[in-house]
N, C-alpha and C. Protein backbone atom coordinates (compact mmCIF):
# COMPACT_ATOMS: atom_id res chain seq x y z
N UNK A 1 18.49 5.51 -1.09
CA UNK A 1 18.10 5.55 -2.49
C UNK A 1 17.50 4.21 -2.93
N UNK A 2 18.13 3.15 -2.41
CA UNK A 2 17.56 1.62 -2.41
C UNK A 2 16.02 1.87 -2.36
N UNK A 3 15.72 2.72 -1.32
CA UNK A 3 14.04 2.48 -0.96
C UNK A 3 13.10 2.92 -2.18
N UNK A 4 13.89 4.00 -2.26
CA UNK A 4 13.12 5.02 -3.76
C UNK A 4 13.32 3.78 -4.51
N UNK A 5 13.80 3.97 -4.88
CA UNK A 5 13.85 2.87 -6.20
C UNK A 5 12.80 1.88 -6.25
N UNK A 6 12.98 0.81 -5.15
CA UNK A 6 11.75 0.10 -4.75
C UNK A 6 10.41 0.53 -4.55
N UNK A 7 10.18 1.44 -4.10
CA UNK A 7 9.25 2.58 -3.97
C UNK A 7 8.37 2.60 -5.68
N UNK A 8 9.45 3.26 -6.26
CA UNK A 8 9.29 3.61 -7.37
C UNK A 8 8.81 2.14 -8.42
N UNK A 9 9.08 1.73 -8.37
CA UNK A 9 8.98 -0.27 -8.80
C UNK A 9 7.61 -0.99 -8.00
N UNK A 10 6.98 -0.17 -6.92
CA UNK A 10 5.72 -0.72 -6.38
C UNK A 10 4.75 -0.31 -7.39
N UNK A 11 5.23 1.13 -7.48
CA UNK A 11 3.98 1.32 -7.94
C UNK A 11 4.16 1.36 -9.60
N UNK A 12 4.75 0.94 -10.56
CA UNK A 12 5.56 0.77 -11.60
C UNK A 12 5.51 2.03 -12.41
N UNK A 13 6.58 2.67 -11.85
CA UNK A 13 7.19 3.42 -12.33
C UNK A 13 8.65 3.37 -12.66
N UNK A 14 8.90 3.52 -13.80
CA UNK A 14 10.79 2.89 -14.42
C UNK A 14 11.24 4.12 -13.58
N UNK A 15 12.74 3.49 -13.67
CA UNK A 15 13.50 4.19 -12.39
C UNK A 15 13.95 5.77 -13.21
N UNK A 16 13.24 5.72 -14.34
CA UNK A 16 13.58 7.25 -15.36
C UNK A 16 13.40 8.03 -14.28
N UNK A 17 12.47 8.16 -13.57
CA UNK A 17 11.83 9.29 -12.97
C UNK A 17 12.90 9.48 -11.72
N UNK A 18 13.86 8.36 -11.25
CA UNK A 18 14.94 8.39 -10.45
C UNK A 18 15.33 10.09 -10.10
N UNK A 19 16.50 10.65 -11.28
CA UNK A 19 16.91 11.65 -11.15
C UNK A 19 16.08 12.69 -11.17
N UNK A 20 14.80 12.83 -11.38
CA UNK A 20 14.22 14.00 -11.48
C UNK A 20 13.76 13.91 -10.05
N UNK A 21 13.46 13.13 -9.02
CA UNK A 21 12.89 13.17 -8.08
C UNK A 21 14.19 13.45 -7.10
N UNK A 22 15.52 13.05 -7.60
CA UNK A 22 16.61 13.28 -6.53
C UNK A 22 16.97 14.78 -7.04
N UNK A 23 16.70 15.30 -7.87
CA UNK A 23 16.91 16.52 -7.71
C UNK A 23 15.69 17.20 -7.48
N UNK A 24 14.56 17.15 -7.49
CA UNK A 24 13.65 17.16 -6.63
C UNK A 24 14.12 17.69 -5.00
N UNK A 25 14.42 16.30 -4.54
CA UNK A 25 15.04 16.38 -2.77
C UNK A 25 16.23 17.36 -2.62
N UNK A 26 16.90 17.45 -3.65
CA UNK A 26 18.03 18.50 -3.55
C UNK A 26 17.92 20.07 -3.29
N UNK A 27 16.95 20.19 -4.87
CA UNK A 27 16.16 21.84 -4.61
C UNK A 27 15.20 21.74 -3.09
N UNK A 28 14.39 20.86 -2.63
CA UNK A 28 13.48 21.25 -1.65
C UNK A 28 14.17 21.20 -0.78
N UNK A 29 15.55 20.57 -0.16
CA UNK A 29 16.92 20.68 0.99
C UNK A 29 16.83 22.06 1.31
N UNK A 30 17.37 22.30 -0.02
CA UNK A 30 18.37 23.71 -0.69
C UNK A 30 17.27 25.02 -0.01
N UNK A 31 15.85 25.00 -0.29
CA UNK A 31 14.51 25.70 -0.36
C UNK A 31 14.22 26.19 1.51
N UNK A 32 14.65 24.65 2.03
CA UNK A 32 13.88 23.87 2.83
C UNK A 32 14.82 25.12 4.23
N UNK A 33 16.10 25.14 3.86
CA UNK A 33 17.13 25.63 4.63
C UNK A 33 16.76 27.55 5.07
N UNK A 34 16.59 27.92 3.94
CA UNK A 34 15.92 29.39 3.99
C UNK A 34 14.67 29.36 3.81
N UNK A 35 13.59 28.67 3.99
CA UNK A 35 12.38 29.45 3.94
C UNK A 35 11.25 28.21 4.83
N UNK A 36 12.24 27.47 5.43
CA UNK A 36 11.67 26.02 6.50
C UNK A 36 9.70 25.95 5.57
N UNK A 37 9.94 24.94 4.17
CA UNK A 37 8.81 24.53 3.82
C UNK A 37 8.61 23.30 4.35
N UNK A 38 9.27 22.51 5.70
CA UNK A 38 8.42 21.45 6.15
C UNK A 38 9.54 21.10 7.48
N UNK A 39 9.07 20.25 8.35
CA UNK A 39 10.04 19.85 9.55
C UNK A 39 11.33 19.02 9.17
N UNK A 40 10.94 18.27 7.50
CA UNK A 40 11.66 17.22 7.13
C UNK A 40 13.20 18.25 7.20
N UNK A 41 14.08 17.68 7.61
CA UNK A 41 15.30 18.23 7.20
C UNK A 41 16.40 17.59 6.18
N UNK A 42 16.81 16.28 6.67
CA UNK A 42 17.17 15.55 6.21
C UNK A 42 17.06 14.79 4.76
N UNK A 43 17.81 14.55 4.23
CA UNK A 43 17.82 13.57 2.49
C UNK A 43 16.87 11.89 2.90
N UNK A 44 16.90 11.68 4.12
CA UNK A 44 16.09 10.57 4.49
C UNK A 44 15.10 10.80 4.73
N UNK A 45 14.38 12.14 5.55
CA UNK A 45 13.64 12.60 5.75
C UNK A 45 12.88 13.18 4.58
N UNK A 46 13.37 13.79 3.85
CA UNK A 46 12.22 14.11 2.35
C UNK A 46 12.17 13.07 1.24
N UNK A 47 13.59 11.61 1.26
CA UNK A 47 12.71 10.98 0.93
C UNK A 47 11.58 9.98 1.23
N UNK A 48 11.64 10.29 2.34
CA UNK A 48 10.50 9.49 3.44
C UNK A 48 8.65 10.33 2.85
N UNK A 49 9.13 11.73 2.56
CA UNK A 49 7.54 12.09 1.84
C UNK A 49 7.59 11.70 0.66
N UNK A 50 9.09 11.25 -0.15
CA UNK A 50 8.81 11.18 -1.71
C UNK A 50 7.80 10.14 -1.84
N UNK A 51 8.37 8.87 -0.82
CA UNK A 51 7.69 7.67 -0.70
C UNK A 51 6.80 7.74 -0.34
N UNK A 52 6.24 8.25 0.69
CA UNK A 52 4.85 8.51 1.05
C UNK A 52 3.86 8.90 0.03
N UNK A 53 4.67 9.76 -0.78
CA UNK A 53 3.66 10.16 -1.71
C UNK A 53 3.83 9.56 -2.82
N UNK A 54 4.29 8.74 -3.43
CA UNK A 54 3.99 7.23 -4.67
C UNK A 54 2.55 6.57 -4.50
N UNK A 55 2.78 6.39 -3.22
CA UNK A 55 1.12 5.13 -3.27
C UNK A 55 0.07 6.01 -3.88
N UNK A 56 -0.35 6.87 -4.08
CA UNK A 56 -1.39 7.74 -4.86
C UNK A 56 -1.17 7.78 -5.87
N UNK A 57 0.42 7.15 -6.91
CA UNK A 57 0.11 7.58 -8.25
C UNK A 57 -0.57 6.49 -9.23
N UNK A 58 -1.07 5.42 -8.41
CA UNK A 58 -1.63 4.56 -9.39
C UNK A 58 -3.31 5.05 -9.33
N UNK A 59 -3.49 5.94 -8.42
CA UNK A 59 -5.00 6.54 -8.44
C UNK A 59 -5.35 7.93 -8.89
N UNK A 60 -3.82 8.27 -9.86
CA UNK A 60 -3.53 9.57 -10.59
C UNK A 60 -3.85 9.02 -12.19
N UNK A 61 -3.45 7.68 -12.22
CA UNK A 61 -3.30 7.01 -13.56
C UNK A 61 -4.49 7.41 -14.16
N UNK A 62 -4.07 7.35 -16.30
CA UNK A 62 -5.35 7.91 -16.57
C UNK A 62 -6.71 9.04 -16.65
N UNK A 63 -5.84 9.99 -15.42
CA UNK A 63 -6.90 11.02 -14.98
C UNK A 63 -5.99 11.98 -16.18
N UNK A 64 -7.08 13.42 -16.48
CA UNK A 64 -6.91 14.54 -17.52
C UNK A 64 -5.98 15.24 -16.79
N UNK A 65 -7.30 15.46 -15.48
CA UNK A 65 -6.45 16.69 -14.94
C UNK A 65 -6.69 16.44 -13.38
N UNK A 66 -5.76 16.71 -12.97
CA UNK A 66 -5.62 16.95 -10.96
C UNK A 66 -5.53 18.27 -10.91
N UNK A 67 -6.34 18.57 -9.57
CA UNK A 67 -6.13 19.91 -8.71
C UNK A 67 -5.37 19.07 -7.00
N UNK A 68 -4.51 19.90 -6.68
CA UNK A 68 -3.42 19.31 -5.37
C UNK A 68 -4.02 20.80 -4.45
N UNK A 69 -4.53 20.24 -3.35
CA UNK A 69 -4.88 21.52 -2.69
C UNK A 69 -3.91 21.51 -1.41
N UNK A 70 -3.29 22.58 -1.03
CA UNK A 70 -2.49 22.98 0.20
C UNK A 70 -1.48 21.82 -0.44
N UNK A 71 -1.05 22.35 -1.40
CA UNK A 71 0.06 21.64 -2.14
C UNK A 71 1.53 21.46 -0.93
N UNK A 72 2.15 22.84 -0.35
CA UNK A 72 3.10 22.86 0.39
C UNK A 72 4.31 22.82 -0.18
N UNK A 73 4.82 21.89 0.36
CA UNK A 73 6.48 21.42 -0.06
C UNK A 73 6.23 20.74 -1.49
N UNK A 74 5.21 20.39 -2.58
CA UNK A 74 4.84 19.40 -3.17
C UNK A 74 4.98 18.06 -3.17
N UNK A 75 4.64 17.96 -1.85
CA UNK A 75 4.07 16.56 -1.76
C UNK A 75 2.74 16.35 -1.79
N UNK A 76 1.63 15.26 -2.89
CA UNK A 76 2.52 14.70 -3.81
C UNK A 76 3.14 15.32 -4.97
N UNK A 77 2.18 16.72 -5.20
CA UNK A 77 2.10 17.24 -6.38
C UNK A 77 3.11 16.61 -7.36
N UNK A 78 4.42 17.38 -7.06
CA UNK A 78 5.38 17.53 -7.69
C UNK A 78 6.06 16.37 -8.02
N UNK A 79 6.08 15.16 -7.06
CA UNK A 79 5.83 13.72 -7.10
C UNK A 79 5.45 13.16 -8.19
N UNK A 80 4.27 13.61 -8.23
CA UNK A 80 2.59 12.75 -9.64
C UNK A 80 3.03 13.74 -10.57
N UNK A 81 3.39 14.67 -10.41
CA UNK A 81 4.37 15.36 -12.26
C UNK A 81 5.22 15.26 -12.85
N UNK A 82 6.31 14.64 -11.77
CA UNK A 82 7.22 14.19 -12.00
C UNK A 82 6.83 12.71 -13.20
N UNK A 83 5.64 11.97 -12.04
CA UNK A 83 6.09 10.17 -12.38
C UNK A 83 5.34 10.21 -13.97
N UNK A 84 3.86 11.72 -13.42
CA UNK A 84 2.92 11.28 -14.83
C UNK A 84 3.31 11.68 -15.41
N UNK A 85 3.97 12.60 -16.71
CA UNK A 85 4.07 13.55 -17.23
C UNK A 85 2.80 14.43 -18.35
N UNK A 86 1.68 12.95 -18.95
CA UNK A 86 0.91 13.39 -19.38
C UNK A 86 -0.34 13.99 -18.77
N UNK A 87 -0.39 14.01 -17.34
CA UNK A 87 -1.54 14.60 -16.62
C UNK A 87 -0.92 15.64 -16.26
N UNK A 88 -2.20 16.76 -16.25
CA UNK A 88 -1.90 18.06 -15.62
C UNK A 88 -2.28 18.26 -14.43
N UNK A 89 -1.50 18.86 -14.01
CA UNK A 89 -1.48 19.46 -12.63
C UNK A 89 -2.17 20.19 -12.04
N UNK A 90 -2.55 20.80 -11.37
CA UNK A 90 -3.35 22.19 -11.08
C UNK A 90 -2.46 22.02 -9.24
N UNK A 91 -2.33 23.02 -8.60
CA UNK A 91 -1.67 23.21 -7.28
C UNK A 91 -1.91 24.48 -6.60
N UNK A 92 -2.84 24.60 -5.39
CA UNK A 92 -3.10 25.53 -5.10
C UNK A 92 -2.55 25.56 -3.83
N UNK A 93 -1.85 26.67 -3.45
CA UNK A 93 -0.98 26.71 -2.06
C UNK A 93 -0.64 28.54 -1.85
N UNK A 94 -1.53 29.00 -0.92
CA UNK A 94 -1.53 30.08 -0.40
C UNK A 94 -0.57 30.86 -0.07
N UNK A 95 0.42 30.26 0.56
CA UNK A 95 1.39 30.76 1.51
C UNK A 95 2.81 30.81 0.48
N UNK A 96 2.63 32.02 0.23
CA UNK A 96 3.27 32.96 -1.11
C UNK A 96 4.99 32.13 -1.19
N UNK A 97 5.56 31.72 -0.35
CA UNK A 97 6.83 31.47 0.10
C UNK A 97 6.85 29.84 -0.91
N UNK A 98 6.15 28.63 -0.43
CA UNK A 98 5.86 27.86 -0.63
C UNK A 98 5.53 27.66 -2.33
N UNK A 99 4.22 28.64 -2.21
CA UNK A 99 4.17 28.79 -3.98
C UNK A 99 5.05 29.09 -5.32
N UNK A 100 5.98 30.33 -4.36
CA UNK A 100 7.32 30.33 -4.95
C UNK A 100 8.10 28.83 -5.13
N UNK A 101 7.97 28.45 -4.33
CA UNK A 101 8.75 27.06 -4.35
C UNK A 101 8.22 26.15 -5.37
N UNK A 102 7.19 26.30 -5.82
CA UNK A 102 6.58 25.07 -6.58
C UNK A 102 6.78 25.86 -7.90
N UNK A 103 6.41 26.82 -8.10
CA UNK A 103 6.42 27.22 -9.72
C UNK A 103 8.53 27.15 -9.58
N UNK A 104 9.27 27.49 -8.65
CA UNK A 104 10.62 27.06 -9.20
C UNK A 104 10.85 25.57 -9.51
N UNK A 105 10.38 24.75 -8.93
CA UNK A 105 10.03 23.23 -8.75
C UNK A 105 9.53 23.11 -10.28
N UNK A 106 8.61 23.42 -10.88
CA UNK A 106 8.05 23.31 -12.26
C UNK A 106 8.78 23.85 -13.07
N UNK A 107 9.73 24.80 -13.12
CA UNK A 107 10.35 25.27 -14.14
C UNK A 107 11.80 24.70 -13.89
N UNK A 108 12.53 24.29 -12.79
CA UNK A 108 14.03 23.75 -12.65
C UNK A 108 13.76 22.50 -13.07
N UNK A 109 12.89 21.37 -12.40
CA UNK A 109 12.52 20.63 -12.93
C UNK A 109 12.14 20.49 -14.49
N UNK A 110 11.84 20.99 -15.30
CA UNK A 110 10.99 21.19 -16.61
C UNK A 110 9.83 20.09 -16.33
N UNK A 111 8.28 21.05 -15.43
CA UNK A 111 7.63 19.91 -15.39
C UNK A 111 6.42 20.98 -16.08
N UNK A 112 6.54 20.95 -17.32
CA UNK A 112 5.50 21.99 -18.20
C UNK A 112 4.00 21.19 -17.64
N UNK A 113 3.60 20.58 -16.78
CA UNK A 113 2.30 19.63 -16.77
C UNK A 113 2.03 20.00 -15.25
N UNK A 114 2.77 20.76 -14.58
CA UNK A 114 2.49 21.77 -13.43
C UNK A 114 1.79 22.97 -13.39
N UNK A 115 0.54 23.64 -12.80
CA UNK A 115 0.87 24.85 -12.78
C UNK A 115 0.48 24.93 -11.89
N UNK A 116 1.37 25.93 -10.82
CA UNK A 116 0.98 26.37 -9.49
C UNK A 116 0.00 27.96 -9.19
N UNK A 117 -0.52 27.88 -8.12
CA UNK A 117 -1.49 28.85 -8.25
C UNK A 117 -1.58 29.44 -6.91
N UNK A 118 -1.01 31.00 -6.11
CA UNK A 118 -1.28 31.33 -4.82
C UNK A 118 -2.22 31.45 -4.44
N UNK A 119 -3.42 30.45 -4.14
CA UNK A 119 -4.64 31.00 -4.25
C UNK A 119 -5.00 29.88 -2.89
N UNK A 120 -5.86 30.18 -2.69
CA UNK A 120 -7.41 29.43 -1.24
C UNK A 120 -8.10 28.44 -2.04
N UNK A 121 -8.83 27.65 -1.82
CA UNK A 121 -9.33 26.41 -2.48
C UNK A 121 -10.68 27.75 -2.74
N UNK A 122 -10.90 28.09 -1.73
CA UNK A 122 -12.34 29.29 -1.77
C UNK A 122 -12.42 29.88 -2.59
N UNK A 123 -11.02 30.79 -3.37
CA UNK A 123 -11.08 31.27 -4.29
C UNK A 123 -10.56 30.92 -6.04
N UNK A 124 -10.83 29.77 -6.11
CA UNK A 124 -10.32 28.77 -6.84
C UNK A 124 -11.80 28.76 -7.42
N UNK A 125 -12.27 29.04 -8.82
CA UNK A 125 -13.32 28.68 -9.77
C UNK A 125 -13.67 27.29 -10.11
N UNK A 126 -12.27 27.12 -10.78
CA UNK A 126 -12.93 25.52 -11.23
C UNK A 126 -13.33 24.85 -10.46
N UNK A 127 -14.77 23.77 -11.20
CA UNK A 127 -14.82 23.08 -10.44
C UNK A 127 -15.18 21.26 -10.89
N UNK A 128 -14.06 21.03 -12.29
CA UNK A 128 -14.53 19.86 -12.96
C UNK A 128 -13.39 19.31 -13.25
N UNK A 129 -12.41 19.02 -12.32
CA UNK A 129 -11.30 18.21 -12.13
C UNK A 129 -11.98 16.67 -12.47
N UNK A 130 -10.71 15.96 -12.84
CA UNK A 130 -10.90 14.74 -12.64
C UNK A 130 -10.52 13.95 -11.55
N UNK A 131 -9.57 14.24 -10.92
CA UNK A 131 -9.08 13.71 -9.76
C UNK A 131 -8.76 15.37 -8.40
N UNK A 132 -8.57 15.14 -7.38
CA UNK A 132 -9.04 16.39 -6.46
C UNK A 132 -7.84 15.40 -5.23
N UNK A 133 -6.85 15.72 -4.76
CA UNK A 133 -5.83 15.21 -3.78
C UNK A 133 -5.25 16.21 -2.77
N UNK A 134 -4.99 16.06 -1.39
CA UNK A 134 -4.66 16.88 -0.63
C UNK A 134 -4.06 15.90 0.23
N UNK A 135 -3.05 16.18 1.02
CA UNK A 135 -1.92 15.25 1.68
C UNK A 135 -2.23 15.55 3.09
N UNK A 136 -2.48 17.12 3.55
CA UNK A 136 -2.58 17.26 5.17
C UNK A 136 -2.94 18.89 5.15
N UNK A 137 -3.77 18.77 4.49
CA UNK A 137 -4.11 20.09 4.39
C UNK A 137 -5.30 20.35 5.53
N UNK A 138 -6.73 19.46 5.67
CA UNK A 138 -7.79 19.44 6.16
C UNK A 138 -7.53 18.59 6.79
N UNK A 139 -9.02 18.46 7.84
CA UNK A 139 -8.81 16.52 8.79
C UNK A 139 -9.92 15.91 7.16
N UNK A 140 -9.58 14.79 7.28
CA UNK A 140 -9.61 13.99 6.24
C UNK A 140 -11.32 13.76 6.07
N UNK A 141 -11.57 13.98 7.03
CA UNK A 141 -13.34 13.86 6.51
C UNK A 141 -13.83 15.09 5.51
N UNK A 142 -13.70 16.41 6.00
CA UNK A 142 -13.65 17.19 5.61
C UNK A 142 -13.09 17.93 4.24
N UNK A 143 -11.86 17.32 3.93
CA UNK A 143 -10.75 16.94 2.48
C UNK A 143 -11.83 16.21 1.87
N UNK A 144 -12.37 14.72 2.16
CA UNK A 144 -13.29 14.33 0.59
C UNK A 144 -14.49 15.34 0.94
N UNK A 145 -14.89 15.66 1.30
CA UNK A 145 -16.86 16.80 1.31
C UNK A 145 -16.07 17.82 0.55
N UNK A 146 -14.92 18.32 0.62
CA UNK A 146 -14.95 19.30 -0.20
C UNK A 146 -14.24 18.93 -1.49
N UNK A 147 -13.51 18.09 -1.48
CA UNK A 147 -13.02 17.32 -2.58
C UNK A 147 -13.90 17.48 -4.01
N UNK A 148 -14.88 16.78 -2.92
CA UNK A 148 -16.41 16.39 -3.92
C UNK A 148 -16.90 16.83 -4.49
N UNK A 149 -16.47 18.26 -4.20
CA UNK A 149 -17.15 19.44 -4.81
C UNK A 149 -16.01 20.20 -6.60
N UNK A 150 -15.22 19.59 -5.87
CA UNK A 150 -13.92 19.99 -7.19
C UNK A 150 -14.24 19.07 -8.66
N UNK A 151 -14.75 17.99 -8.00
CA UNK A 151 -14.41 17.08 -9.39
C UNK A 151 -16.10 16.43 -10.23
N UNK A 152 -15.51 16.14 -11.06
CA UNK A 152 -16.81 16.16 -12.21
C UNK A 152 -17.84 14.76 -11.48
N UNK A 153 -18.70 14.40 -12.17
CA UNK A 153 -19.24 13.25 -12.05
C UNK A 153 -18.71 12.42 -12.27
N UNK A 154 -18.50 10.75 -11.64
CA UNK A 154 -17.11 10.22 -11.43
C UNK A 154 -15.59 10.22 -11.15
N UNK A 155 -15.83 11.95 -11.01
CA UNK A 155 -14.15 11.85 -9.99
C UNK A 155 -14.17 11.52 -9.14
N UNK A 156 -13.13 11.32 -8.65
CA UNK A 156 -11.86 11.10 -7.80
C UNK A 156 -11.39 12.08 -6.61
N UNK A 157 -11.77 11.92 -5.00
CA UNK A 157 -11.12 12.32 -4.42
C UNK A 157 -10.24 11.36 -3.54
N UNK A 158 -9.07 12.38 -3.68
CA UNK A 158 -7.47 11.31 -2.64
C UNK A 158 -7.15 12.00 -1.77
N UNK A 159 -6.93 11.03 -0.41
CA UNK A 159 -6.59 11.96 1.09
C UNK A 159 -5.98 10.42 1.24
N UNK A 160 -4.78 11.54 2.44
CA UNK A 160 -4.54 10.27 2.98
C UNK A 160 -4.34 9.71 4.41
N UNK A 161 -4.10 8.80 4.75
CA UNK A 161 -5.13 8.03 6.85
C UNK A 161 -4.06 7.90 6.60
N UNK A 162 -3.33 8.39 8.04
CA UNK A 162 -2.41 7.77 9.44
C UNK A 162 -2.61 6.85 10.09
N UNK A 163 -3.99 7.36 10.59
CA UNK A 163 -5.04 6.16 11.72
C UNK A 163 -5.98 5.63 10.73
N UNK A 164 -6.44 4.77 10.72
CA UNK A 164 -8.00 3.92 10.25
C UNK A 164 -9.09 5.02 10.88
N UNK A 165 -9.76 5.68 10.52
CA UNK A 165 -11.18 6.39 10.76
C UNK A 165 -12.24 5.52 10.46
N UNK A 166 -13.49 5.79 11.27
CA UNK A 166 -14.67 5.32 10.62
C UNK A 166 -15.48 6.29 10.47
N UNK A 167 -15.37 7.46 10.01
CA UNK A 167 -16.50 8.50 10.12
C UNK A 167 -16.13 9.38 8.55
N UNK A 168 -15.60 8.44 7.20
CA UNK A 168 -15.48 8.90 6.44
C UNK A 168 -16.82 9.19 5.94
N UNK A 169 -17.20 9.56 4.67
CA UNK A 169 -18.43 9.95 4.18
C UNK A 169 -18.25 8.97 3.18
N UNK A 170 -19.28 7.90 3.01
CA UNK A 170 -19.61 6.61 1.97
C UNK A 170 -20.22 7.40 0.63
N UNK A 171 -20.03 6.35 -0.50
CA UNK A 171 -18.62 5.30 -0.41
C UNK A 171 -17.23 5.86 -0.85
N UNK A 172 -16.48 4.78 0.01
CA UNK A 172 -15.31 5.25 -0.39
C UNK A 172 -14.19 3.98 -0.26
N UNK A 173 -12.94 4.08 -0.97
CA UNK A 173 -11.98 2.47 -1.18
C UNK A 173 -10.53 3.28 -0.02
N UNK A 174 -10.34 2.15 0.67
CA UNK A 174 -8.84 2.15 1.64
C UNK A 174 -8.05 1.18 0.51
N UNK A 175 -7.28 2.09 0.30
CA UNK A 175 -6.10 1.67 -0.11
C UNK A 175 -4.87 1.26 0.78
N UNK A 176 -4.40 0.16 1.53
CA UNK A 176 -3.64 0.26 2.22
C UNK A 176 -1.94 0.00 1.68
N UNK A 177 -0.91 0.87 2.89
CA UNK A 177 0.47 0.40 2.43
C UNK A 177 1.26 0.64 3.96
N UNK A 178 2.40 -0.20 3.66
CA UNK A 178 3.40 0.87 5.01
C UNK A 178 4.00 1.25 3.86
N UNK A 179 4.91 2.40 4.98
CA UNK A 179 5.94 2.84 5.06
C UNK A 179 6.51 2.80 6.15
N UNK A 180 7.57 2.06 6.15
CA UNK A 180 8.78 2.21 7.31
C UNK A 180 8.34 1.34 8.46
N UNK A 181 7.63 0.62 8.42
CA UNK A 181 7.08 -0.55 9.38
C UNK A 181 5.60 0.22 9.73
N UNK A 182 5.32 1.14 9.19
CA UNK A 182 3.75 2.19 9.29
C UNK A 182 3.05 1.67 8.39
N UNK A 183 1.67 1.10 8.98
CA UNK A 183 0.53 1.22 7.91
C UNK A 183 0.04 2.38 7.79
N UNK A 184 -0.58 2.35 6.60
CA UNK A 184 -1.06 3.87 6.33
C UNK A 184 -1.98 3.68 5.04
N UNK A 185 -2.78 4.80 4.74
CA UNK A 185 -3.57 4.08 3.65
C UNK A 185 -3.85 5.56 2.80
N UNK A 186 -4.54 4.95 1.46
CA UNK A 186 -4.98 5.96 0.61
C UNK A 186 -5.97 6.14 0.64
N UNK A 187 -7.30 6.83 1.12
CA UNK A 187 -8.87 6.84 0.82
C UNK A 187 -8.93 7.11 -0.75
N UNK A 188 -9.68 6.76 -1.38
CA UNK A 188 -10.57 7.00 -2.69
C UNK A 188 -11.96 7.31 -2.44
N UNK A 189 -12.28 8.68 -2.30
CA UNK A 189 -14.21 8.43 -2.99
C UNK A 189 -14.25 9.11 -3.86
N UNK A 190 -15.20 8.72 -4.89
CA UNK A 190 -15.98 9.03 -5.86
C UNK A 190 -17.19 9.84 -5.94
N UNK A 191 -17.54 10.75 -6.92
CA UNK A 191 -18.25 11.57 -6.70
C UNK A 191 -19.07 10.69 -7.79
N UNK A 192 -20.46 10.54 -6.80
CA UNK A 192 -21.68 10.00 -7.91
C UNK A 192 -22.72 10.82 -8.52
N UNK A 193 -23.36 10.43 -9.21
CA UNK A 193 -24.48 11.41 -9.94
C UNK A 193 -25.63 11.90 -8.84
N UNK A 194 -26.12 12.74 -8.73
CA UNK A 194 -26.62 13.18 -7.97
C UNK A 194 -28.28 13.33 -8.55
């Protein structure tokens, strides 16, 4: 819990958001046991994605609205609704089991700034997000080209590197961080006027 906390203090967020994120890890345990939404098993192990998924909320800051594609377990989604409360959410995650999980996640939680959606990015209309984020859904080149396509002029697409790539699509900002003695980083590109 030490780490969260610190975690939570990188990227300055008051430790309010503490209990909503440990019960967070509790329901997705609880979720995690009957309907296996990720390999993580463990209370160290999911909060090892909570943390993982913080370094993106200072590139959530300010935005109207996010779309989270192949949301999953909600990481970060449920994370960045937790920390933002005034940005909305949008979460699209196919796999009916999972989706269940997030709209219970939005309503046990009370995170009215969620809404989850069983749907394909394909069949998903909008297309004038302000910010556009996906955790491991696509290989990461592929996540910003279609990203790009979600968000308005001057959005925001967020993916995030394991490895350092060089075959992203320019321009775009590395955000770097560890976790756990791991570097790892945040890509940012921007969608320019065309």
């Amino acid at each position: 819990m030490t780490q969260l906390v610190n975690a939570l203090r990188s990227v300055e967020i008051d430790a309010g958001s503490l209990g909503k994120l440990e019960q967070f890890r509790d329901l997705f345990a609880k979720w995690n046991e009957r309907i296996n939404l990720s390999a993580a098993g463990t209370r160290t192990e999911i909060e090892e994605h909570i943390r993982d998924s913080l370094p993106a909320i200072p590139h959530l800051r300010g935005a109207a609205s996010v779309i989270d594609v192949g949301s999953g377990g909600g990481f970060p989604v449920v994370i960045a609704a937790i920390c933002l409360p005034d940005v909305a959410f949008t979460s699209l995650e196919p796999v009916h089991k999972k989706h269940a999980f997030l709209r219970t996640a939005a309503r046990e939680l009370q995170l009215p700034n969620l809404s989850a959606f069983a749907r394909r990015l394909e069949d998903h209309a909008e297309r004038d997000y302000d910010v556009a984020s996906s955790r491991a859904t696509f290989d990461l080149r592929e996540w910003i080209l279609r990203g790009l396509e979600l968000v308005r002029v001057n959005g925001r697409v967020i993916g995030f590197e394991a490895t350092p790539r060089d075959d992203l699509p320019a321009p775009f900002e590395r955000h770097s961080y560890e976790l756990d003695g791991k570097r790892r980083s945040i890509i940012v590109a921007t969608r320019l006027a065309s």
